[in-house]
N, C-alpha and C. Protein backbone atom coordinates (compact mmCIF):
# COMPACT_ATOMS: atom_id res chain seq x y z
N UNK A 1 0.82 -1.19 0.00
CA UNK A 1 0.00 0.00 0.00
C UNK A 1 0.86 1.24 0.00
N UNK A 2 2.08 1.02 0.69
CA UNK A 2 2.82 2.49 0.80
C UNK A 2 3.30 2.68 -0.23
N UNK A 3 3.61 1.08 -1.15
CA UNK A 3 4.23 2.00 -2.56
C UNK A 3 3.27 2.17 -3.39
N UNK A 4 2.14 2.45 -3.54
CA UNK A 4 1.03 3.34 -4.25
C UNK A 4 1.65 4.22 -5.22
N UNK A 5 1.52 4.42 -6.50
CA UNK A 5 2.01 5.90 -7.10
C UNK A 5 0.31 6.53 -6.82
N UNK A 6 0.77 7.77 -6.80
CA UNK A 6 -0.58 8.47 -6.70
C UNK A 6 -0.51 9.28 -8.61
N UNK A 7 -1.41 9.11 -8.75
CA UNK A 7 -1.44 9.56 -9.92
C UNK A 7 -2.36 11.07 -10.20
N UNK A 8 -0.84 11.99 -10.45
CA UNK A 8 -1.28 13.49 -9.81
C UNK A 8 -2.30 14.61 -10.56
N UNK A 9 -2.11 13.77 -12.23
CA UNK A 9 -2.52 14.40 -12.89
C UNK A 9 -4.43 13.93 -13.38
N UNK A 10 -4.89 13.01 -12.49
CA UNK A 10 -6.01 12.43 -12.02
C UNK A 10 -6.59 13.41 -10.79
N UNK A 11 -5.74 13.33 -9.83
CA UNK A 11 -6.14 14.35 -8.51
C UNK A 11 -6.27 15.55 -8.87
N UNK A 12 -5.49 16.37 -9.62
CA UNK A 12 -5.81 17.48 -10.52
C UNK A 12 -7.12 17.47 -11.24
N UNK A 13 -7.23 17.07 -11.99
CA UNK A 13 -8.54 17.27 -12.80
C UNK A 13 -9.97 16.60 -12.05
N UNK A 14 -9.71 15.70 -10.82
CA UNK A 14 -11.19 15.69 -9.73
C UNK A 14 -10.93 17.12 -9.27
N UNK A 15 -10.29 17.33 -8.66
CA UNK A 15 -10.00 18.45 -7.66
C UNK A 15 -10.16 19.86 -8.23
N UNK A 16 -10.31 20.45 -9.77
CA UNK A 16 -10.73 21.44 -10.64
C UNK A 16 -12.17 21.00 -10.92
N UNK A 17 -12.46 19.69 -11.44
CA UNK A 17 -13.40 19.51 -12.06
C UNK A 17 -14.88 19.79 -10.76
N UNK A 18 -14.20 19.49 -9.10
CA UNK A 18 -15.03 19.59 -8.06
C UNK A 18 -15.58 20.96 -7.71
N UNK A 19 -14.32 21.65 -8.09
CA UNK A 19 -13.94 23.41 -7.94
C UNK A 19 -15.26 23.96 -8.71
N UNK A 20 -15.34 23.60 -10.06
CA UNK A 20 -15.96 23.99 -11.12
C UNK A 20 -17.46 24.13 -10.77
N UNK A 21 -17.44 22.57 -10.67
CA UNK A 21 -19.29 22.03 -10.20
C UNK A 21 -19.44 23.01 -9.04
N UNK A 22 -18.28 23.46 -7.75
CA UNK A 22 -19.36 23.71 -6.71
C UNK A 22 -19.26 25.28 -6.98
N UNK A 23 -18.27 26.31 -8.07
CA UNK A 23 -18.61 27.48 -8.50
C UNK A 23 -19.83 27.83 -8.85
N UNK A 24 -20.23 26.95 -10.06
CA UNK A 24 -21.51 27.29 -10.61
C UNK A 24 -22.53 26.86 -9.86
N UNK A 25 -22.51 25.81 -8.59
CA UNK A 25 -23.38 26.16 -7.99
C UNK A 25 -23.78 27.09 -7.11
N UNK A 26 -22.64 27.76 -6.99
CA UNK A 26 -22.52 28.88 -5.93
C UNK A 26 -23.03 29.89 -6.22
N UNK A 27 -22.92 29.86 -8.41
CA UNK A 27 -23.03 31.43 -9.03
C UNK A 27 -24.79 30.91 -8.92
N UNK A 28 -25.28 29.56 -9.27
CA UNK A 28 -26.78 29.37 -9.41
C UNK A 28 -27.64 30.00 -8.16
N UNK A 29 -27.13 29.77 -6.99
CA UNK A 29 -27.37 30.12 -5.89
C UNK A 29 -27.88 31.57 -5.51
N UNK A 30 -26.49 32.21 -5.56
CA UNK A 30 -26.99 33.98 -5.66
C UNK A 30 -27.19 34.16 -6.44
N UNK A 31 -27.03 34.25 -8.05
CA UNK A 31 -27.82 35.08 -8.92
C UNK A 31 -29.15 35.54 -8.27
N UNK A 32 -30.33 34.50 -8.53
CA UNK A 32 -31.69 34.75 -7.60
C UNK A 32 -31.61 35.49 -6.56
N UNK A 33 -30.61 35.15 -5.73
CA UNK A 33 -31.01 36.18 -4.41
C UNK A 33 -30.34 37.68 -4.36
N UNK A 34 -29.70 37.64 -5.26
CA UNK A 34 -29.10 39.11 -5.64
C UNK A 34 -30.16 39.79 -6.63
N UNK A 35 -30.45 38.90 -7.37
CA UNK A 35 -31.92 39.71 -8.45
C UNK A 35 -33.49 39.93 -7.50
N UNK A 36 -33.37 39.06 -6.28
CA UNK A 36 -34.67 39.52 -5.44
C UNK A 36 -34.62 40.70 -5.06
N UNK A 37 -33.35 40.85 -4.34
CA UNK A 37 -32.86 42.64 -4.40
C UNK A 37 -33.79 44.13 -5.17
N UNK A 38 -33.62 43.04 -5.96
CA UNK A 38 -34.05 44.57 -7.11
C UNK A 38 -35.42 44.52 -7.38
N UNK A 39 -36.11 45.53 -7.32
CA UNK A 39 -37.49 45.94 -7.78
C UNK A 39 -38.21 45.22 -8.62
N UNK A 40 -39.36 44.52 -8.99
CA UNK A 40 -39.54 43.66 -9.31
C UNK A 40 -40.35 44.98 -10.81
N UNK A 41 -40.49 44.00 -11.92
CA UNK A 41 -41.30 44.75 -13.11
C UNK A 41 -42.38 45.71 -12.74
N UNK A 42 -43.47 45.27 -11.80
CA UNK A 42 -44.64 46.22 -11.32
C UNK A 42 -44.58 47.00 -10.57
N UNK A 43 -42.97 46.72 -9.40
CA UNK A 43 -43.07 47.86 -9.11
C UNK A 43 -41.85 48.98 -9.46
N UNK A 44 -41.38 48.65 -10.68
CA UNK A 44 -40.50 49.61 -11.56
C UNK A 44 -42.18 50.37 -12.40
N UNK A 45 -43.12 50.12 -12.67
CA UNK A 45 -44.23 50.59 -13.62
C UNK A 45 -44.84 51.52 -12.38
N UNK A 46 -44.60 50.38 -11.13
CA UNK A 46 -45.81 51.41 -10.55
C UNK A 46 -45.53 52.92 -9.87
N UNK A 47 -44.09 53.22 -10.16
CA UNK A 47 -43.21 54.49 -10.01
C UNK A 47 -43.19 55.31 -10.85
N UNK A 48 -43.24 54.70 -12.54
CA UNK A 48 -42.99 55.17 -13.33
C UNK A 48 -43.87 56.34 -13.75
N UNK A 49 -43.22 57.40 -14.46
CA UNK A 49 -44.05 58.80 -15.08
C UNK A 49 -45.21 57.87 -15.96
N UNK A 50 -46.98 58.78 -15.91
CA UNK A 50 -47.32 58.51 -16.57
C UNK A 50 -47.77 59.45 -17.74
N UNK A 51 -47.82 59.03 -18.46
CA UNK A 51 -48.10 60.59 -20.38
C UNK A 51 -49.55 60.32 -20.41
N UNK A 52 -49.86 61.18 -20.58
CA UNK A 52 -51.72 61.65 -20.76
C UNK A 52 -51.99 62.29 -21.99
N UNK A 53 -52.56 61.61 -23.10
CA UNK A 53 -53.19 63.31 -24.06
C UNK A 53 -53.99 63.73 -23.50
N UNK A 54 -54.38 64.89 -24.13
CA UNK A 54 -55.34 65.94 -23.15
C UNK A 54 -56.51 66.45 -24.47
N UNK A 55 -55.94 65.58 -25.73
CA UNK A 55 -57.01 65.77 -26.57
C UNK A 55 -58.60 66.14 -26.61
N UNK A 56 -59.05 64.76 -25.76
CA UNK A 56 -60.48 64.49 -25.78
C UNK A 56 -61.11 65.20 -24.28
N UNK A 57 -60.40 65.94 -23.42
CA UNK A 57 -61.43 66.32 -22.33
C UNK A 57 -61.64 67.47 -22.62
N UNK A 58 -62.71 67.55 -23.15
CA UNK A 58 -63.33 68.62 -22.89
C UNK A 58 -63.67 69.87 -21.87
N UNK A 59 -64.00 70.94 -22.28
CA UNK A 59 -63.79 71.61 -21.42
C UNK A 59 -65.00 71.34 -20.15
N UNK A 60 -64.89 71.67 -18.89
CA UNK A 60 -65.79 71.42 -17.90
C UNK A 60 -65.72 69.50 -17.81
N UNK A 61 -64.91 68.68 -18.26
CA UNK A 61 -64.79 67.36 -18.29
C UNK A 61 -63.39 66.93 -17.13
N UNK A 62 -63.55 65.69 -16.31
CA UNK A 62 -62.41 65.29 -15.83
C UNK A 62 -62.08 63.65 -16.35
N UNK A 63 -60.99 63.61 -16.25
CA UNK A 63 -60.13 62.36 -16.47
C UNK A 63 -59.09 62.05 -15.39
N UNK A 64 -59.49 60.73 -14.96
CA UNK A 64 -58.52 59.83 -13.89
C UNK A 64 -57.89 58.75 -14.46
N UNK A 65 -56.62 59.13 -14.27
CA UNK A 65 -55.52 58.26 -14.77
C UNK A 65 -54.79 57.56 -13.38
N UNK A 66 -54.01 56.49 -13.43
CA UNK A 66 -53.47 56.31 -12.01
C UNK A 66 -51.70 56.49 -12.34
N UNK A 67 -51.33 56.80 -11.31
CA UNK A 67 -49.81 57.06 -10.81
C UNK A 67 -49.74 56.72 -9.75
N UNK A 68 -48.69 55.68 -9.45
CA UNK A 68 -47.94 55.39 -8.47
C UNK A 68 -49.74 54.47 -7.12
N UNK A 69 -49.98 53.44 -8.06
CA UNK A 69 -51.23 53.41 -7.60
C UNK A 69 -52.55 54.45 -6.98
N UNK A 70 -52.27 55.63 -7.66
CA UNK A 70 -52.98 56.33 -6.79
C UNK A 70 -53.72 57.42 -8.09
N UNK A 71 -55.62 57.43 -7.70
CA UNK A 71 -55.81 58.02 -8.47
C UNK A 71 -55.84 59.61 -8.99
N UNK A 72 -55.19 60.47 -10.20
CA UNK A 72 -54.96 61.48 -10.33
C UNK A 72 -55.95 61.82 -11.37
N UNK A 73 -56.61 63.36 -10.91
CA UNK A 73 -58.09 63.88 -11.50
C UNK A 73 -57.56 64.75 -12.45
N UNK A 74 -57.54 64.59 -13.93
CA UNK A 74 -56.97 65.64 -15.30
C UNK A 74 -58.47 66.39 -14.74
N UNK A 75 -58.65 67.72 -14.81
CA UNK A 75 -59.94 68.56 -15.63
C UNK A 75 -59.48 69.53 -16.08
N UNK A 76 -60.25 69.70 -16.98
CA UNK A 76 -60.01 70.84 -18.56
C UNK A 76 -61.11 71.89 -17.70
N UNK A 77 -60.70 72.72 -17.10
CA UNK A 77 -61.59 74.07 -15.86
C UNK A 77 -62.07 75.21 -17.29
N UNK A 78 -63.48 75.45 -16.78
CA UNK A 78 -64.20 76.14 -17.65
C UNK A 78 -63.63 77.93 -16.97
N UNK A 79 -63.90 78.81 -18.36
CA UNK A 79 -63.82 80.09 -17.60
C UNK A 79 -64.46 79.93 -16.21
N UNK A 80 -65.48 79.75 -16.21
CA UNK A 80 -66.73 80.17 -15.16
C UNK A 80 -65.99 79.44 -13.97
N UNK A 81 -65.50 78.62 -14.15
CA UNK A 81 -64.70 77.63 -12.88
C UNK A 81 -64.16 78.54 -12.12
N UNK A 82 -62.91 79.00 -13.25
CA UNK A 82 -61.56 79.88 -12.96
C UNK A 82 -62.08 80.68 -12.57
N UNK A 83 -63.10 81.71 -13.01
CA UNK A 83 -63.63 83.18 -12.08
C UNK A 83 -64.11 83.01 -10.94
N UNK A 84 -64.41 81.57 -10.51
CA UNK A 84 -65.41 81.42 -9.37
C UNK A 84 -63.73 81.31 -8.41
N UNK A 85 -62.55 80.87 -8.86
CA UNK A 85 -62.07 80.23 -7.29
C UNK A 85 -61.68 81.78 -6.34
N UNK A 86 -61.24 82.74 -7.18
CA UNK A 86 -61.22 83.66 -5.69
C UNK A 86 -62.23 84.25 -5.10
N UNK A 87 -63.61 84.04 -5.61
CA UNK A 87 -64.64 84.84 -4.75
C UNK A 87 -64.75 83.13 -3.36
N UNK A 88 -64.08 82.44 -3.54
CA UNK A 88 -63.85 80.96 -2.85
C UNK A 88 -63.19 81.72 -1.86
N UNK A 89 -62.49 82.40 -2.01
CA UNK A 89 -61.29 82.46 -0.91
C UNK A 89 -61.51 82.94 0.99
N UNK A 90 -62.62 83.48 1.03
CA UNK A 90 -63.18 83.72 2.32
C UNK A 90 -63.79 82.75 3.07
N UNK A 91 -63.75 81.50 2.29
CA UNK A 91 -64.53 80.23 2.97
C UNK A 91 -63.79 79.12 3.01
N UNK A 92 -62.29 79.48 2.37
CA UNK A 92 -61.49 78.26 2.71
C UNK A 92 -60.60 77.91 3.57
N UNK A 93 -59.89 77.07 3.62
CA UNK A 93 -59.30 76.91 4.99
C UNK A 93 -57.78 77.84 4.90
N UNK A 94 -57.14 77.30 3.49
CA UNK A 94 -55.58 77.84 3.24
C UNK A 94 -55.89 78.35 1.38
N UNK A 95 -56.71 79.39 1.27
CA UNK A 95 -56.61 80.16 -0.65
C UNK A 95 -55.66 79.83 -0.92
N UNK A 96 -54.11 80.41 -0.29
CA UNK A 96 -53.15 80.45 -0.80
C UNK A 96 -52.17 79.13 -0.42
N UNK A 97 -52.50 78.45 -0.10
CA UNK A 97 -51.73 77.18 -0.35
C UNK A 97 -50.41 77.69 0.26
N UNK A 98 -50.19 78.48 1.60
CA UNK A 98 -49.25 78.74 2.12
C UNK A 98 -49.02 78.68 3.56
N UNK A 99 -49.97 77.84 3.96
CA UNK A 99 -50.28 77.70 5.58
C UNK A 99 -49.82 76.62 5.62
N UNK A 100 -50.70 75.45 6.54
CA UNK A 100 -51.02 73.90 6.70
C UNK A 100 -50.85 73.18 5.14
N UNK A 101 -51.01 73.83 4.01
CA UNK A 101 -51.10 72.83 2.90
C UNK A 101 -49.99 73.44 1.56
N UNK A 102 -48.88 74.25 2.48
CA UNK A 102 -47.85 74.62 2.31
C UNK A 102 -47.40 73.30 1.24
N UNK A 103 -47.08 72.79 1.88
CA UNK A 103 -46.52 71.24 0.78
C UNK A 103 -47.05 70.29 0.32
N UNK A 104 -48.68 70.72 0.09
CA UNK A 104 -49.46 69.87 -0.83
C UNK A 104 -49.01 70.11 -2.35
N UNK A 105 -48.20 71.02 -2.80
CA UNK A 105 -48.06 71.10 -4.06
C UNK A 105 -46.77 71.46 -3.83
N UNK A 106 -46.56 71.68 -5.66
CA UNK A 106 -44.95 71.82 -5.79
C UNK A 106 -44.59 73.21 -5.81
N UNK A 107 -44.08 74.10 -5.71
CA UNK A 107 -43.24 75.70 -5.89
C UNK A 107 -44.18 76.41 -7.08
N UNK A 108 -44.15 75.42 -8.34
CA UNK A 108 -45.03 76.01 -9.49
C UNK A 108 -46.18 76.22 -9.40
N UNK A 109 -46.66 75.33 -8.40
CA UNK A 109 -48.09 75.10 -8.59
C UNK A 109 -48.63 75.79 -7.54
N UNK A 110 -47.94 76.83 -6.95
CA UNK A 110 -48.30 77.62 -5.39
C UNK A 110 -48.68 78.69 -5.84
N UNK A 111 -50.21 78.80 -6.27
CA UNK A 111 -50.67 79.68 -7.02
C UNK A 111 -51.77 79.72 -7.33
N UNK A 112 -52.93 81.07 -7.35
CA UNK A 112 -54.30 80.36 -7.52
C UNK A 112 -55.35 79.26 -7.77
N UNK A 113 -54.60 79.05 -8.92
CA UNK A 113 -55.01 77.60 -9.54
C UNK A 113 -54.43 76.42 -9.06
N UNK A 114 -53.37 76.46 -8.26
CA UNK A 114 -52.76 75.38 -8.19
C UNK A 114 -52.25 74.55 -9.80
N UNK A 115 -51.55 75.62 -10.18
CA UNK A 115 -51.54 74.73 -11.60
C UNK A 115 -50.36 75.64 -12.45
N UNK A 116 -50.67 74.85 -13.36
CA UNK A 116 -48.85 75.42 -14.21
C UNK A 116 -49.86 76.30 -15.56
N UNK A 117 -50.60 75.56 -15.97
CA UNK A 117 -51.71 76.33 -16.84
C UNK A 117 -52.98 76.69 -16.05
N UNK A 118 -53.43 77.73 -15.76
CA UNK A 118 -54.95 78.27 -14.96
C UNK A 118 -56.09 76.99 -15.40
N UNK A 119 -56.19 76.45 -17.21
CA UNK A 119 -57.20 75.74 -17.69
C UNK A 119 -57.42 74.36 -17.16
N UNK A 120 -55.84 74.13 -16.55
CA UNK A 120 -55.86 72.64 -15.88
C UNK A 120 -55.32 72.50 -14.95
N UNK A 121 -56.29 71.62 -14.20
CA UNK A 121 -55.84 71.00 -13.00
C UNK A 121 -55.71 69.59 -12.87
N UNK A 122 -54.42 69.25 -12.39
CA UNK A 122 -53.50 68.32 -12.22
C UNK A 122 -53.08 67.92 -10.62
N UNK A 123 -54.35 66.93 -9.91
CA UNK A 123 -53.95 66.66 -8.71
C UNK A 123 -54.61 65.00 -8.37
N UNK A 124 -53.95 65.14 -7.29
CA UNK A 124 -54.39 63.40 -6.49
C UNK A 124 -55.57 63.57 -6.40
N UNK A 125 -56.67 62.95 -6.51
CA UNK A 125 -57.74 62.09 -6.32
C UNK A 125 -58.41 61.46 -4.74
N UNK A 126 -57.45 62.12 -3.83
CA UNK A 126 -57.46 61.63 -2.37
C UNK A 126 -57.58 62.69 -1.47
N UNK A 127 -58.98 62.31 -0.94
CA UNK A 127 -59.49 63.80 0.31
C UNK A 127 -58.20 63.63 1.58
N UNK A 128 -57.66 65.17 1.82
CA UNK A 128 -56.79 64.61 2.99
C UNK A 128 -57.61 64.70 4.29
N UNK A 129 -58.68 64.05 4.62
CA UNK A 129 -58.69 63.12 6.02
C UNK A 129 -58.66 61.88 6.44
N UNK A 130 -59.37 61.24 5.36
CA UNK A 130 -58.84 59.35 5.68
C UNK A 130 -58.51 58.95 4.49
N UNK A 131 -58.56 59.71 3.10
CA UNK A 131 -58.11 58.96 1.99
C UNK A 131 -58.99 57.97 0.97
N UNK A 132 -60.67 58.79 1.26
CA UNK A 132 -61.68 58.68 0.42
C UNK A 132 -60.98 59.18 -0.41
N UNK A 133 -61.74 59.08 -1.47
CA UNK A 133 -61.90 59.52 -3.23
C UNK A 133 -62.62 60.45 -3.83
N UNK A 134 -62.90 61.54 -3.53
CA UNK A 134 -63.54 62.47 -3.46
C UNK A 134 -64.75 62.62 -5.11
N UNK A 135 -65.96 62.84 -5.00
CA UNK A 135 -66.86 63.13 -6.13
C UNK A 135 -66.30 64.42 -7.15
N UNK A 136 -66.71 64.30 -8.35
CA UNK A 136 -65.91 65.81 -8.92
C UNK A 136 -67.76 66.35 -8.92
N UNK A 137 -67.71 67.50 -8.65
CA UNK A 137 -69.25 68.00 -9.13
C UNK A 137 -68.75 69.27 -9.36
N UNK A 138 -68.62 68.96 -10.76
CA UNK A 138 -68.06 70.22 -11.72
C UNK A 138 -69.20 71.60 -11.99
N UNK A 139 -70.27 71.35 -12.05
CA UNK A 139 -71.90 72.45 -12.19
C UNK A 139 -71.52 73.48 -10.87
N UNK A 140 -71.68 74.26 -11.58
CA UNK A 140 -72.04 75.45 -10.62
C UNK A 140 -73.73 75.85 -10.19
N UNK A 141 -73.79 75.30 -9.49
CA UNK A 141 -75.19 75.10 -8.75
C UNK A 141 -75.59 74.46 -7.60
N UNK A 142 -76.64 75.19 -6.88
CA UNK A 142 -76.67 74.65 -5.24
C UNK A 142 -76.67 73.05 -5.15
N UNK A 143 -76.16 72.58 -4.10
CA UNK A 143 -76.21 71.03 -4.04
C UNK A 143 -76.68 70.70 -2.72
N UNK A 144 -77.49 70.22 -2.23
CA UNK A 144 -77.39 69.65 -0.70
C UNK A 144 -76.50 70.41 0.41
N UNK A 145 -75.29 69.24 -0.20
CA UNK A 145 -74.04 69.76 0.84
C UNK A 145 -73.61 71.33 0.55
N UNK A 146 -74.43 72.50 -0.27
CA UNK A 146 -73.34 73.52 0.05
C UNK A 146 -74.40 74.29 -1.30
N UNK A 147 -75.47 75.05 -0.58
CA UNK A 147 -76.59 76.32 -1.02
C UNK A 147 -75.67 76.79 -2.28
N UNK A 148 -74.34 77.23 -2.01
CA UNK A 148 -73.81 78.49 -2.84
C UNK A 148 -72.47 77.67 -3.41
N UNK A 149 -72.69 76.54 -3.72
CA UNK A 149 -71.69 76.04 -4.54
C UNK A 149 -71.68 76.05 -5.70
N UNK A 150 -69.84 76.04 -5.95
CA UNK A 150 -69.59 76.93 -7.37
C UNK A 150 -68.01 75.89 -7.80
N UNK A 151 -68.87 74.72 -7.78
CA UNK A 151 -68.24 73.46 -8.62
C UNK A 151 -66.68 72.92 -7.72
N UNK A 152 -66.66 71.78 -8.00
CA UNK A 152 -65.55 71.28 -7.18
C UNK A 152 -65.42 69.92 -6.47
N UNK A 153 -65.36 69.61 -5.42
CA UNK A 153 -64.94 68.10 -5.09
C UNK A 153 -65.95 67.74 -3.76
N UNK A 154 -66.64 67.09 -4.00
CA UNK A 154 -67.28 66.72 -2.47
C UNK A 154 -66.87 65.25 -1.76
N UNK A 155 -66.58 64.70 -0.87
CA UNK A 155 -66.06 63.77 -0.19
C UNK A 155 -67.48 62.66 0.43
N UNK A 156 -67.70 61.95 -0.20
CA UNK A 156 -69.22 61.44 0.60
C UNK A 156 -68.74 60.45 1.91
N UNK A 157 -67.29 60.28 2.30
CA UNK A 157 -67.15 59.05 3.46
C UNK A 157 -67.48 60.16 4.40
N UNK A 158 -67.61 61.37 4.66
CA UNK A 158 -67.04 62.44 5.81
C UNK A 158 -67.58 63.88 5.60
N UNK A 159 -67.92 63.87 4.26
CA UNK A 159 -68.59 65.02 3.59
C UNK A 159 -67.25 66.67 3.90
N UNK A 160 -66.56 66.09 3.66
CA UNK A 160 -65.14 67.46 3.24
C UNK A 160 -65.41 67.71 1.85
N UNK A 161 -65.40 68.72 1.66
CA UNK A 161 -65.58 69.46 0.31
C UNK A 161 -64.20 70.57 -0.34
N UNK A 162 -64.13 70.47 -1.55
CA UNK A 162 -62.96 71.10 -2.17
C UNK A 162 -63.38 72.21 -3.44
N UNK A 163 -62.65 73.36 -3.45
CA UNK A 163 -63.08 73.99 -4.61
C UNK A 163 -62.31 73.19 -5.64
N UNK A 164 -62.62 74.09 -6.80
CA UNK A 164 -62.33 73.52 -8.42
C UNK A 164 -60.89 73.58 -8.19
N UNK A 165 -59.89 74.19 -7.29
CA UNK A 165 -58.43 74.15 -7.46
C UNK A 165 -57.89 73.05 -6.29
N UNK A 166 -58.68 72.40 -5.59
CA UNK A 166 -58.44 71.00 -4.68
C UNK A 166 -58.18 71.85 -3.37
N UNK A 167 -58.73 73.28 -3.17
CA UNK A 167 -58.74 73.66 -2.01
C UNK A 167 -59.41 73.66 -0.51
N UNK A 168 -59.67 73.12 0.08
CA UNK A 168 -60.34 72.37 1.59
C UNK A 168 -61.29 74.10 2.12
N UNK A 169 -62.44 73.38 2.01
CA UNK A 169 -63.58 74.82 2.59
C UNK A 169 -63.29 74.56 3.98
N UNK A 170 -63.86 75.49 4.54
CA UNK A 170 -63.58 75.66 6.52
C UNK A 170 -64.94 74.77 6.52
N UNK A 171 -64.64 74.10 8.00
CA UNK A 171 -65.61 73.60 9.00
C UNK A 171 -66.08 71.97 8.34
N UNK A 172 -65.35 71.20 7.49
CA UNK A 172 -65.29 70.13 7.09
C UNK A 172 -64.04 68.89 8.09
N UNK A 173 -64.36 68.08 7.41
CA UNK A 173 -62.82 67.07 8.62
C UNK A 173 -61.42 67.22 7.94
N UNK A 174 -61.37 67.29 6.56
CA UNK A 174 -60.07 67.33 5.89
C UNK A 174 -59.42 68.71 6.54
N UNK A 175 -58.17 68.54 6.88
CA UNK A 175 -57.35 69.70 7.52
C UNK A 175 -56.76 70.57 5.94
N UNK A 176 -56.08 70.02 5.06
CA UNK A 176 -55.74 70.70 4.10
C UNK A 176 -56.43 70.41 2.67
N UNK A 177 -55.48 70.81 1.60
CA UNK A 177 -55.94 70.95 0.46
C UNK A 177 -55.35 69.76 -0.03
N UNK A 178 -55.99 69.51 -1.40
CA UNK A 178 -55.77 68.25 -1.92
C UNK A 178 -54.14 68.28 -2.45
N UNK A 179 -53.36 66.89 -3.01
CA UNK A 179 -52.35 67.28 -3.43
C UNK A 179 -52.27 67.18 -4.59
N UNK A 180 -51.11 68.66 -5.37
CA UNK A 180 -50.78 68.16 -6.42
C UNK A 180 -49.51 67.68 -6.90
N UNK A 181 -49.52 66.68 -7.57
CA UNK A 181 -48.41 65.90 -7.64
C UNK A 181 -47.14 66.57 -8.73
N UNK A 182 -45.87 65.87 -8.73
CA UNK A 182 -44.87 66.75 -9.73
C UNK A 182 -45.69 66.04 -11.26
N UNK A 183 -45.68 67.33 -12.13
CA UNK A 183 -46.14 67.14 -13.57
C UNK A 183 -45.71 67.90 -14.34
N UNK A 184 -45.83 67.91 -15.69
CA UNK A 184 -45.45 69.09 -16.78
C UNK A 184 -46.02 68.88 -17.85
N UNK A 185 -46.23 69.63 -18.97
CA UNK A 185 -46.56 69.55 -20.34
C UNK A 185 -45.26 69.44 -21.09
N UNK A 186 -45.88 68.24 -21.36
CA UNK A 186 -44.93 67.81 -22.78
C UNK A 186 -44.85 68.69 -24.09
N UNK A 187 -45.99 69.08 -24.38
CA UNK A 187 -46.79 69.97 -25.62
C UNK A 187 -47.71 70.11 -25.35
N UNK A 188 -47.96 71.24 -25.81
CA UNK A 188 -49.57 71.81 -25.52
C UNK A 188 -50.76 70.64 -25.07
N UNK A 189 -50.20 69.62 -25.66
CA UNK A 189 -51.77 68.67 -25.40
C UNK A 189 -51.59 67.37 -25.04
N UNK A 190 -50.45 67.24 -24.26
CA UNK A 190 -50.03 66.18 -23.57
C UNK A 190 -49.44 66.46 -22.06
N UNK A 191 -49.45 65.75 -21.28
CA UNK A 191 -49.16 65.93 -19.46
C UNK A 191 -48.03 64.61 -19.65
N UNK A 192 -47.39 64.90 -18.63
CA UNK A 192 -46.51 63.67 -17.53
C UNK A 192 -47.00 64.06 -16.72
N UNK A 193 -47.33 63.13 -15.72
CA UNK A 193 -47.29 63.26 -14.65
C UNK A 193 -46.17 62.32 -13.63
N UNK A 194 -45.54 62.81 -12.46
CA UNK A 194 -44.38 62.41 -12.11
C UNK A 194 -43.16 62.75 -12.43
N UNK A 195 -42.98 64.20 -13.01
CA UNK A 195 -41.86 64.62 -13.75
C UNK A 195 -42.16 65.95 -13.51
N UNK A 196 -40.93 66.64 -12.41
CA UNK A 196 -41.45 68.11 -12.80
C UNK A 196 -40.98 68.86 -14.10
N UNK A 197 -41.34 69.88 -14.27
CA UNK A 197 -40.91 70.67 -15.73
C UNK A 197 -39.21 70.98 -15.48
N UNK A 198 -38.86 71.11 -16.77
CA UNK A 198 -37.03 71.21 -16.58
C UNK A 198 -37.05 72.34 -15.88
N UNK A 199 -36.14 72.83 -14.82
CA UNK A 199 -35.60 73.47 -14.31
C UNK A 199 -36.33 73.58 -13.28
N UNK A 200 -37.38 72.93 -13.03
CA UNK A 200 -38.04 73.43 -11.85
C UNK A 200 -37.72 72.97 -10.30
N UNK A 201 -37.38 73.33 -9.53
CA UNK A 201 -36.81 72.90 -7.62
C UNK A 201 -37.45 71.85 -7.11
């Protein structure tokens, strides 16, 4: 037995060939758990900017698109809308979007309309007190909830109400104004939403 030759160039090629097998099982191994890591397809989409034409809404019309699971209200605002929101301003909680609802919107959008164009408004879909879905009741005409209403958002889980620019009336449960999210125009007749405009903070 002690004079055995060992035959080296046999022990070599088990001893690589063992190397080999237990590499690639090693690389089979993590790949997967290094790719779980990473964001899976839906929720790379469900981050992602979404593009809107703005073709077909008409004026006094809204459109809900979703972003980031969450629904966002396009409306094409009639003159009569736009003239109505500052005679609004004595009955709301924050007109100027510079109090409590300071950072419901972005820098651009800190502005009557809440908006980058006066004709459109571009916001979340979500009353801020529990995160109902608020009604659009675009007519300017008395409703139940509110003799001297002059179009805008009513909340039926809680009954909080919003003017046409997603602004929170006094003496409702929602503390602020609705939000609006980062957006821009692509061209006149298209939106992103989730993208602010170039240069903007």
């Amino acid at each position: 037995m002690a004079n055995e030759v060992v035959d080296l160039g046999r022990r070599r090629f088990l001893t690589t060939t063992t190397s080999v097998v237990g590499g690639v099982g090693v690389v089979a191994a993590v790949v997967p758990f290094i790719k779980s890591w990473e964001p899976s397809a839906r929720a790379k989409a469900a981050g992602a900017p979404v593009t809107q034409s703005l073709k077909k809404i008409e004026s006094g019309q809204q459109l809900i698109v979703a972003w980031r699971s969450l629904p966002v209200f396009i409306v094409n605002r009639t003159p009569s809308q736009l003239d109505a929101l500052p005679k609004q301003d004595s009955r709301l909680v924050d007109p100027g979007s510079n109090g409590a609802s300071a950072d419901q919107q972005p820098k651009y959008a800190q502005n009557q309309t809440r908006s980058i164009k006066p004709e459109w408004l571009v916001m979340v879909g979500i009353c801020t007190h529990l995160g109902c879905v608020p009604n659009y009741v675009g007519e300017m005409k008395p409703e139940p909830f509110d003799p001297n209403w002059q179009g805008g958002y009513y909340c039926p889980c809680h009954h909080s109400r919003y003017d046409m620019a997603g602004r929170v009336y006094q003496g409702v449960p929602a503390p602020k104004n609705m939000v609006i999210p980062p957006y821009h125009f692509v061209d006149d007749t298209t939106v992103q939403i989730g993208v602010d405009p170039q240069g903007a903070a």
